[in-house]
N, C-alpha and C. Protein backbone atom coordinates (compact mmCIF):
# COMPACT_ATOMS: atom_id res chain seq x y z
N UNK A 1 98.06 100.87 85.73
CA UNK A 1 99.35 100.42 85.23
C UNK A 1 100.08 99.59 86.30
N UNK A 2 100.03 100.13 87.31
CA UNK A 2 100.55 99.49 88.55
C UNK A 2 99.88 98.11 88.96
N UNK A 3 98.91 97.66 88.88
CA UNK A 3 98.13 96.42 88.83
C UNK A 3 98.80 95.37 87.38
N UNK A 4 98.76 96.18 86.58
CA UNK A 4 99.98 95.08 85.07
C UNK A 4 101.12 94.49 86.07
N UNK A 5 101.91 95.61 86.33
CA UNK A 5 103.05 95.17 86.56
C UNK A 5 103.16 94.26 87.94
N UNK A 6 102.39 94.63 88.21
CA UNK A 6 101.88 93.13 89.68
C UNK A 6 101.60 92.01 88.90
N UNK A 7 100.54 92.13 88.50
CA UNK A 7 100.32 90.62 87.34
C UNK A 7 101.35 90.28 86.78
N UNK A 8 102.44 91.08 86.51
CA UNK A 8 103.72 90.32 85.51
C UNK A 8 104.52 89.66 86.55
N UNK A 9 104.83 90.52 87.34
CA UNK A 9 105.72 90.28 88.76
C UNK A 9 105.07 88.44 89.25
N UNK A 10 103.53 88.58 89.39
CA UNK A 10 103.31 87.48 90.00
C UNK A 10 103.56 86.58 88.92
N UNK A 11 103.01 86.12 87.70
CA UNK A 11 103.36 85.27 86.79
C UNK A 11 105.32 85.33 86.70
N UNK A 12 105.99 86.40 86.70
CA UNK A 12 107.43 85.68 86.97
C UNK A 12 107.82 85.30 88.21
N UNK A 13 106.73 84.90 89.37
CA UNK A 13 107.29 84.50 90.47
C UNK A 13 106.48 83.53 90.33
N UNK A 14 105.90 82.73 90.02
CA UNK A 14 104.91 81.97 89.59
C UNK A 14 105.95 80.66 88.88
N UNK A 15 106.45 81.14 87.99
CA UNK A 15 107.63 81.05 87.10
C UNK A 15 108.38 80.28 87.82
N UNK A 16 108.97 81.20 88.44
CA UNK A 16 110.36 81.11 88.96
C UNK A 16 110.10 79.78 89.96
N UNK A 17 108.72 79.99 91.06
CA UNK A 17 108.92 78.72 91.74
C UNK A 17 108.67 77.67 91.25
N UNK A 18 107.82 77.54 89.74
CA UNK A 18 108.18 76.33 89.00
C UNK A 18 109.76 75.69 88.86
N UNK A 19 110.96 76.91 88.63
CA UNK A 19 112.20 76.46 88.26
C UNK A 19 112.63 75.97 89.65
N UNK A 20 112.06 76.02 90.53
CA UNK A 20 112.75 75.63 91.66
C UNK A 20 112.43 73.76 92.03
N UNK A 21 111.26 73.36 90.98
CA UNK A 21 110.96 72.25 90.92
C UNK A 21 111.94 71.38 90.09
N UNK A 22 111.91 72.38 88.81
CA UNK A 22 112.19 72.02 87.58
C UNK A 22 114.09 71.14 87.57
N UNK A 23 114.70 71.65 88.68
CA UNK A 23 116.26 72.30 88.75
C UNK A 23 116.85 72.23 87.34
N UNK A 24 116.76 73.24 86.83
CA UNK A 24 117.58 73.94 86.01
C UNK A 24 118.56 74.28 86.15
N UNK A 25 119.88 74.26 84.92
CA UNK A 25 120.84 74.76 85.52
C UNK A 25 121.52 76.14 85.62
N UNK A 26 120.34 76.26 84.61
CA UNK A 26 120.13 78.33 84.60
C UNK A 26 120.32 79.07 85.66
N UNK A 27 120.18 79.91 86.76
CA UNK A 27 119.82 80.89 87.42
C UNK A 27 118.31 80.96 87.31
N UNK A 28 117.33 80.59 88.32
CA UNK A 28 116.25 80.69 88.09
C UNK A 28 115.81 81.85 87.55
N UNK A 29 116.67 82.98 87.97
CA UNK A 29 115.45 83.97 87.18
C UNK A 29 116.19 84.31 85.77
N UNK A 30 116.72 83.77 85.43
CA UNK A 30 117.12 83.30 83.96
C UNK A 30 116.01 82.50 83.70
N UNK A 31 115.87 81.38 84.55
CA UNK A 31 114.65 80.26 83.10
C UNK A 31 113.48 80.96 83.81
N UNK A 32 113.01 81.49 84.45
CA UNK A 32 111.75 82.38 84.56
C UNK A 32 111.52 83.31 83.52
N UNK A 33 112.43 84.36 84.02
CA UNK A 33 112.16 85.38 82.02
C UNK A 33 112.05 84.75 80.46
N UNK A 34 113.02 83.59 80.73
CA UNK A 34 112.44 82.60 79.38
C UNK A 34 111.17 82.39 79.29
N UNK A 35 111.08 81.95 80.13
CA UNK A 35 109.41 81.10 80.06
C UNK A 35 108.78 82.16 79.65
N UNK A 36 108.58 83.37 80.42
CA UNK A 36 108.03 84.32 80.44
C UNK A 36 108.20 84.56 78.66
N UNK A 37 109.36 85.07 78.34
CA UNK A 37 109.28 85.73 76.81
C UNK A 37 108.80 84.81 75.75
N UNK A 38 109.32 83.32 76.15
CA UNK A 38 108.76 82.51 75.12
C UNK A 38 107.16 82.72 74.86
N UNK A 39 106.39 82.61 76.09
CA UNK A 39 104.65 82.96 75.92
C UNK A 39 104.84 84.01 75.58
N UNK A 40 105.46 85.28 76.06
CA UNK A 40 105.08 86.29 75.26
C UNK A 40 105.03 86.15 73.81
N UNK A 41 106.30 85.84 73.03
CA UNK A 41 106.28 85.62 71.71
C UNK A 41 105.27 84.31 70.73
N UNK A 42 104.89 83.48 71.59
CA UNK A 42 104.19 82.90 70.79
C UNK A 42 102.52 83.68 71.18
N UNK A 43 102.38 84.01 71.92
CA UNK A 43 101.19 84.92 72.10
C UNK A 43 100.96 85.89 70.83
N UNK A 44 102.03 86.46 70.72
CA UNK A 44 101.94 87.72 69.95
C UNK A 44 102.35 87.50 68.22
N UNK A 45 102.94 86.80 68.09
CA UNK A 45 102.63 85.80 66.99
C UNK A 45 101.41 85.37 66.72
N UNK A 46 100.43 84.77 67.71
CA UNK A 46 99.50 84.26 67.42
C UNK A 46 97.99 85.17 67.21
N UNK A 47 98.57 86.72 68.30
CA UNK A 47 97.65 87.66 67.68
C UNK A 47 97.98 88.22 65.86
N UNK A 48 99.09 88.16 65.80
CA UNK A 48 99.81 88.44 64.90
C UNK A 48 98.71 87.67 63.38
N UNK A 49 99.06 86.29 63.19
CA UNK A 49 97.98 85.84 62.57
C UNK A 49 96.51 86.29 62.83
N UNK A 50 96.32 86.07 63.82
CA UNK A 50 94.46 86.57 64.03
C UNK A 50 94.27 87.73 63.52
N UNK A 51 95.47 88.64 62.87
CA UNK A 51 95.29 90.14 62.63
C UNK A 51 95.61 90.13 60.85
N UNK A 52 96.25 89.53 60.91
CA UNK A 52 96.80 88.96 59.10
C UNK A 52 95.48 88.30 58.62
N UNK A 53 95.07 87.37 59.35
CA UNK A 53 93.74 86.53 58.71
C UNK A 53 92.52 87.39 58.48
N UNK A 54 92.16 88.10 59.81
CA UNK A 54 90.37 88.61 59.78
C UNK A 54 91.04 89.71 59.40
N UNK A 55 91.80 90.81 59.72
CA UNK A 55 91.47 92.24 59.36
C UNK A 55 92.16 92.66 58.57
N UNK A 56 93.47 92.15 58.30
CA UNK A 56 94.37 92.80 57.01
C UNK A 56 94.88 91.82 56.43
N UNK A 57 94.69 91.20 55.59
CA UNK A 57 94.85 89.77 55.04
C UNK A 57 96.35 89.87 53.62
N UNK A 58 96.22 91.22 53.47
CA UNK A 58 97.51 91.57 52.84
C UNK A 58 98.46 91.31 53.63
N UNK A 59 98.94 91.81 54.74
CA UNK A 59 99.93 91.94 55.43
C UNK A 59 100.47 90.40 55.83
N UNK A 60 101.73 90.15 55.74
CA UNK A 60 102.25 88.89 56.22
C UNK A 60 103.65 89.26 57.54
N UNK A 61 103.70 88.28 57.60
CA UNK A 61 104.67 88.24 58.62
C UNK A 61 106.24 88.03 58.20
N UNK A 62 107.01 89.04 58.35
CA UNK A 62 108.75 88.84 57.63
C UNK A 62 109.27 88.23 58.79
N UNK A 63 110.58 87.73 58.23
CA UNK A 63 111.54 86.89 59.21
C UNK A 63 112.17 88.58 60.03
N UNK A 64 112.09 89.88 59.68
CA UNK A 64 112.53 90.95 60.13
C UNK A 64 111.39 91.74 61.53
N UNK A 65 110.59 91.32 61.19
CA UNK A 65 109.68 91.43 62.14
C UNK A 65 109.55 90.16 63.21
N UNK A 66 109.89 89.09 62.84
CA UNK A 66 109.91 88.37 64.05
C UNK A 66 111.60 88.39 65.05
N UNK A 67 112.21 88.97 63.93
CA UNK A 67 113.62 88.94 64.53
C UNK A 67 113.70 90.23 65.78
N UNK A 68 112.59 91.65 64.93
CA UNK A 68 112.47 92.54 65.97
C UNK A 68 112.19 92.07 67.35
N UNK A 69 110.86 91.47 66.59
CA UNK A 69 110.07 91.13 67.91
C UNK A 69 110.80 90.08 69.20
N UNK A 70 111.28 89.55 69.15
CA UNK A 70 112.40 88.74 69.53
C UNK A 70 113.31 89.55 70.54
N UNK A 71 113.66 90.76 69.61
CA UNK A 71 114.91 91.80 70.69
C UNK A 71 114.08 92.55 71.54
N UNK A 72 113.22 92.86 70.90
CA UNK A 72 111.63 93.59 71.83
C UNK A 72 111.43 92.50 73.40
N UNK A 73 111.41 91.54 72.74
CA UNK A 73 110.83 90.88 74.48
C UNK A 73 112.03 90.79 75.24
N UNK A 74 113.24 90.11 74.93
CA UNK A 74 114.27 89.89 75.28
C UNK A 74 114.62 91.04 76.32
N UNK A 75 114.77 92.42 75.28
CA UNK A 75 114.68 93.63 76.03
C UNK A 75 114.09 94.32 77.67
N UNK A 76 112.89 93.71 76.97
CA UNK A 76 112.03 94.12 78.36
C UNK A 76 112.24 93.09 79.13
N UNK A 77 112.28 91.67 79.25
CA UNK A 77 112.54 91.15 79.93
C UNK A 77 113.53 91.09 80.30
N UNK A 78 114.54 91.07 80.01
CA UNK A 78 115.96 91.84 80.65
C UNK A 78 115.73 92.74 81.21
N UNK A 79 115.25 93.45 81.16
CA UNK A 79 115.43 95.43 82.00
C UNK A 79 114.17 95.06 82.86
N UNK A 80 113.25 93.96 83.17
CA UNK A 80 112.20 93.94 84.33
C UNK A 80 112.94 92.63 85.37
N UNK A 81 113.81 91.50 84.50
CA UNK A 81 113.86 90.90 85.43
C UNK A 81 115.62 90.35 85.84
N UNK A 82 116.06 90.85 84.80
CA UNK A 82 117.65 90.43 85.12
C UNK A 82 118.15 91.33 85.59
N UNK A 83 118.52 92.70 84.66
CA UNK A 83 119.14 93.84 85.63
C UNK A 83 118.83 94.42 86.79
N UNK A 84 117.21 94.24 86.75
CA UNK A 84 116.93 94.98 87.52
C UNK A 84 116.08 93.80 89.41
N UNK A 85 116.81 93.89 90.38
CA UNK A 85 116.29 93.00 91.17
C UNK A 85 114.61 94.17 92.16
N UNK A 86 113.96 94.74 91.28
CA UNK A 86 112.79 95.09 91.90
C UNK A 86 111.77 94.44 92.38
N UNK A 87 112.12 92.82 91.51
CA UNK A 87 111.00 91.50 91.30
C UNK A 87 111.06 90.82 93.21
N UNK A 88 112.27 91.47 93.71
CA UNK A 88 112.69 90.47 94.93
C UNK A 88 111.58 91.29 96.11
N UNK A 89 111.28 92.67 95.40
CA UNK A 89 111.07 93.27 96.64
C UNK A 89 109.22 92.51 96.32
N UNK A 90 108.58 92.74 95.15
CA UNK A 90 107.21 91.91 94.96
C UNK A 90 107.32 90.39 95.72
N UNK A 91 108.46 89.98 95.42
CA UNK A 91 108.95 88.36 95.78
C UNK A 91 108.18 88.46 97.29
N UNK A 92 108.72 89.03 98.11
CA UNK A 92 108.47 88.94 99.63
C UNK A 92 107.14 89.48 99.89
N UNK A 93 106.27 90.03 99.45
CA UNK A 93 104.86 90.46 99.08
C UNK A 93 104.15 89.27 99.13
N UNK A 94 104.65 88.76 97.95
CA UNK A 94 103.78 87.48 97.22
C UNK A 94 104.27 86.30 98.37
N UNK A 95 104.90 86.03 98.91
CA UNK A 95 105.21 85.28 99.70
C UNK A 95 104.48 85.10 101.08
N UNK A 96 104.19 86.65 101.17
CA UNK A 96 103.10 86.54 102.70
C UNK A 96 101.70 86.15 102.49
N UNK A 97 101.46 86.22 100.96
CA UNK A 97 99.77 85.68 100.75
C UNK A 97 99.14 85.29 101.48
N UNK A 98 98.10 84.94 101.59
CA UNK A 98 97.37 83.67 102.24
C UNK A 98 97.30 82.58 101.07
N UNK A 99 97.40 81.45 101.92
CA UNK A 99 97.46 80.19 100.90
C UNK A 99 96.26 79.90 100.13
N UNK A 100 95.39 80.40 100.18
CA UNK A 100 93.64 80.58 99.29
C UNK A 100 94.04 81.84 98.41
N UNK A 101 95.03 83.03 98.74
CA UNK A 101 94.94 83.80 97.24
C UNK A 101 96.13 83.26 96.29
N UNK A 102 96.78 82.56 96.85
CA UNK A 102 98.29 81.94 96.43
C UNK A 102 97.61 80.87 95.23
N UNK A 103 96.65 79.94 95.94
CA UNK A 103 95.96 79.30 95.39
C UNK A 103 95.11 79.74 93.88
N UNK A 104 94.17 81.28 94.45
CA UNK A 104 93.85 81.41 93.34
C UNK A 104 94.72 81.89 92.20
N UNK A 105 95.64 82.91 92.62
CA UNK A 105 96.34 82.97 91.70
C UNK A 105 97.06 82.13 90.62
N UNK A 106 97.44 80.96 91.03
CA UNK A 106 97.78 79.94 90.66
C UNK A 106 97.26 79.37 89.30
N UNK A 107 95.85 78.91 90.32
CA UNK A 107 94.95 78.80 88.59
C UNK A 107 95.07 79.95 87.58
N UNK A 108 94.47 81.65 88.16
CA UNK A 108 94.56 82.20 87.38
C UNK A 108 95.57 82.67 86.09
N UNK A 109 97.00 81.85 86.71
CA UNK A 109 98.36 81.85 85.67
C UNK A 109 98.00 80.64 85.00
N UNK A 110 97.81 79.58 85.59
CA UNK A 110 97.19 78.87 84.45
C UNK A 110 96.07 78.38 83.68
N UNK A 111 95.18 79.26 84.16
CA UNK A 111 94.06 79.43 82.70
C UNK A 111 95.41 80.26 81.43
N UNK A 112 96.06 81.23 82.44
CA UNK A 112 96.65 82.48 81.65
C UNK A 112 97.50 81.52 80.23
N UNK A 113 98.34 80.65 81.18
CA UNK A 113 98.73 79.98 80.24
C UNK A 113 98.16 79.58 79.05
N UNK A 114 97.25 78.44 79.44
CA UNK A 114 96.94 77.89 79.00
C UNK A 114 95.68 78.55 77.98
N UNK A 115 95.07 79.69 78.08
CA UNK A 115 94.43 80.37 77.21
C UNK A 115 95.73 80.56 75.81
N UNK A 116 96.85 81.01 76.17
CA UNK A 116 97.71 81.63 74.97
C UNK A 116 98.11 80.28 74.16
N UNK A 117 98.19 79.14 74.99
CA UNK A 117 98.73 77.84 74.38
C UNK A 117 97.85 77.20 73.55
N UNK A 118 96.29 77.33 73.92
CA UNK A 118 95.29 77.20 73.04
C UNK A 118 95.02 77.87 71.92
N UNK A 119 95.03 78.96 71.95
CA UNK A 119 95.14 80.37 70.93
C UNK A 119 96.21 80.16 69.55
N UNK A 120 97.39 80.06 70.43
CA UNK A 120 98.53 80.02 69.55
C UNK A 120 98.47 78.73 68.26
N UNK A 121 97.89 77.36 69.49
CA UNK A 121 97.74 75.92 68.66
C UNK A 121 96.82 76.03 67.59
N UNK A 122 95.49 76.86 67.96
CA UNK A 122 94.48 77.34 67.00
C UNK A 122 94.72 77.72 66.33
N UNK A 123 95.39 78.94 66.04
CA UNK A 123 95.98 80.15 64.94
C UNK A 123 97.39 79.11 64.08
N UNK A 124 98.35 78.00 64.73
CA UNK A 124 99.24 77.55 63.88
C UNK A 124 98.78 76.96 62.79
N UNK A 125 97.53 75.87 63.82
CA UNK A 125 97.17 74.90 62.75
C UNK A 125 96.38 75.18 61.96
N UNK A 126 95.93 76.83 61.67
CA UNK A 126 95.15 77.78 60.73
C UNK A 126 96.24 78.17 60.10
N UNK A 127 96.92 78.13 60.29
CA UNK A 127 98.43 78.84 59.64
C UNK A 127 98.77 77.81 58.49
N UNK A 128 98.96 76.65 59.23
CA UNK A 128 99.41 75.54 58.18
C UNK A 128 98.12 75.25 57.16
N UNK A 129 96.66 74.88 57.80
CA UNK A 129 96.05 74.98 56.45
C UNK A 129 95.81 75.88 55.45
N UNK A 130 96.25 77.60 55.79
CA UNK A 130 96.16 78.08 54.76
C UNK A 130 97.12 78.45 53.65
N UNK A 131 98.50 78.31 54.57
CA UNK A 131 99.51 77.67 53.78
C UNK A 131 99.38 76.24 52.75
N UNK A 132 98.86 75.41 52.93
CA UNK A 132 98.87 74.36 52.66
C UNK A 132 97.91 74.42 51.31
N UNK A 133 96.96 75.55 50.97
CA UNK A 133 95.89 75.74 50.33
C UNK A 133 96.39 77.06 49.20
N UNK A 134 97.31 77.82 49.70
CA UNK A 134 98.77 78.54 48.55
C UNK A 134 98.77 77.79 47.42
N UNK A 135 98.91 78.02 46.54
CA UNK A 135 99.35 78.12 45.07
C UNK A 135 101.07 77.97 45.16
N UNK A 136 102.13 77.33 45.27
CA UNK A 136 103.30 77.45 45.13
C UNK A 136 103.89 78.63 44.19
């Protein structure tokens, strides 16, 4: 469990020194937990379909369940990275790296990314053709 919450820690510090590129006028670790919840939610959305399509094909998705899901991430990401400054004490951790694990890590957030961004694009544009193939 303790290894998750390192992996989250590093992807919102990962994050965060993107916003330091980005200048935002947020509070960086404001547009860090964004970033962060936005992938979460389109991630989980996108398992969401993969689970509606192959295994329960009854089940659809309500505007009440995405509204949950919504206060669900918000939630946790609030209570891991706004209220709570525990991320500062990982911060100075991740900071002493060596520049070869800094490195790998790096990629490894963005395969991370970029695996869910692929996933999600897959599963929409499955979304829309089978919408599109509905009976009105």
């Amino acid at each position: 469990m303790m290894m998750i919450k390192k992996a989250y820690f590093y992807l919102f510090y990962k994050f965060y020194k993107c916003t330091d590129w980005a200048h935002t006028v947020f509070p960086h670790d404001m547009a860090a937990a964004a970033a962060i919840a936005m992938l979460e939610m389109v991630f989980i959305v996108s398992l969401k379909f993969y689970y509606i399509e192959y295994i329960d094909p009854k089940n659809e998705l309500t505007p009440l369940q995405m509204i949950v899901l919504g206060v669900v991430v918000f939630l946790v990401n609030t209570i891991a990275f706004i209220s709570n400054d525990g991320w500062k004490h990982y911060f100075k951790e991740f900071d002493k790296l060596p520049r070869y694990k800094n490195i790998i890590g790096t990629w490894v957030v963005i395969l991370i990314v970029a695996f869910i961004l692929v996933s999600a694009g897959i599963s929409f544009k499955a979304m829309s053709e089978i919408a599109a193939r509905r009976p009105i």
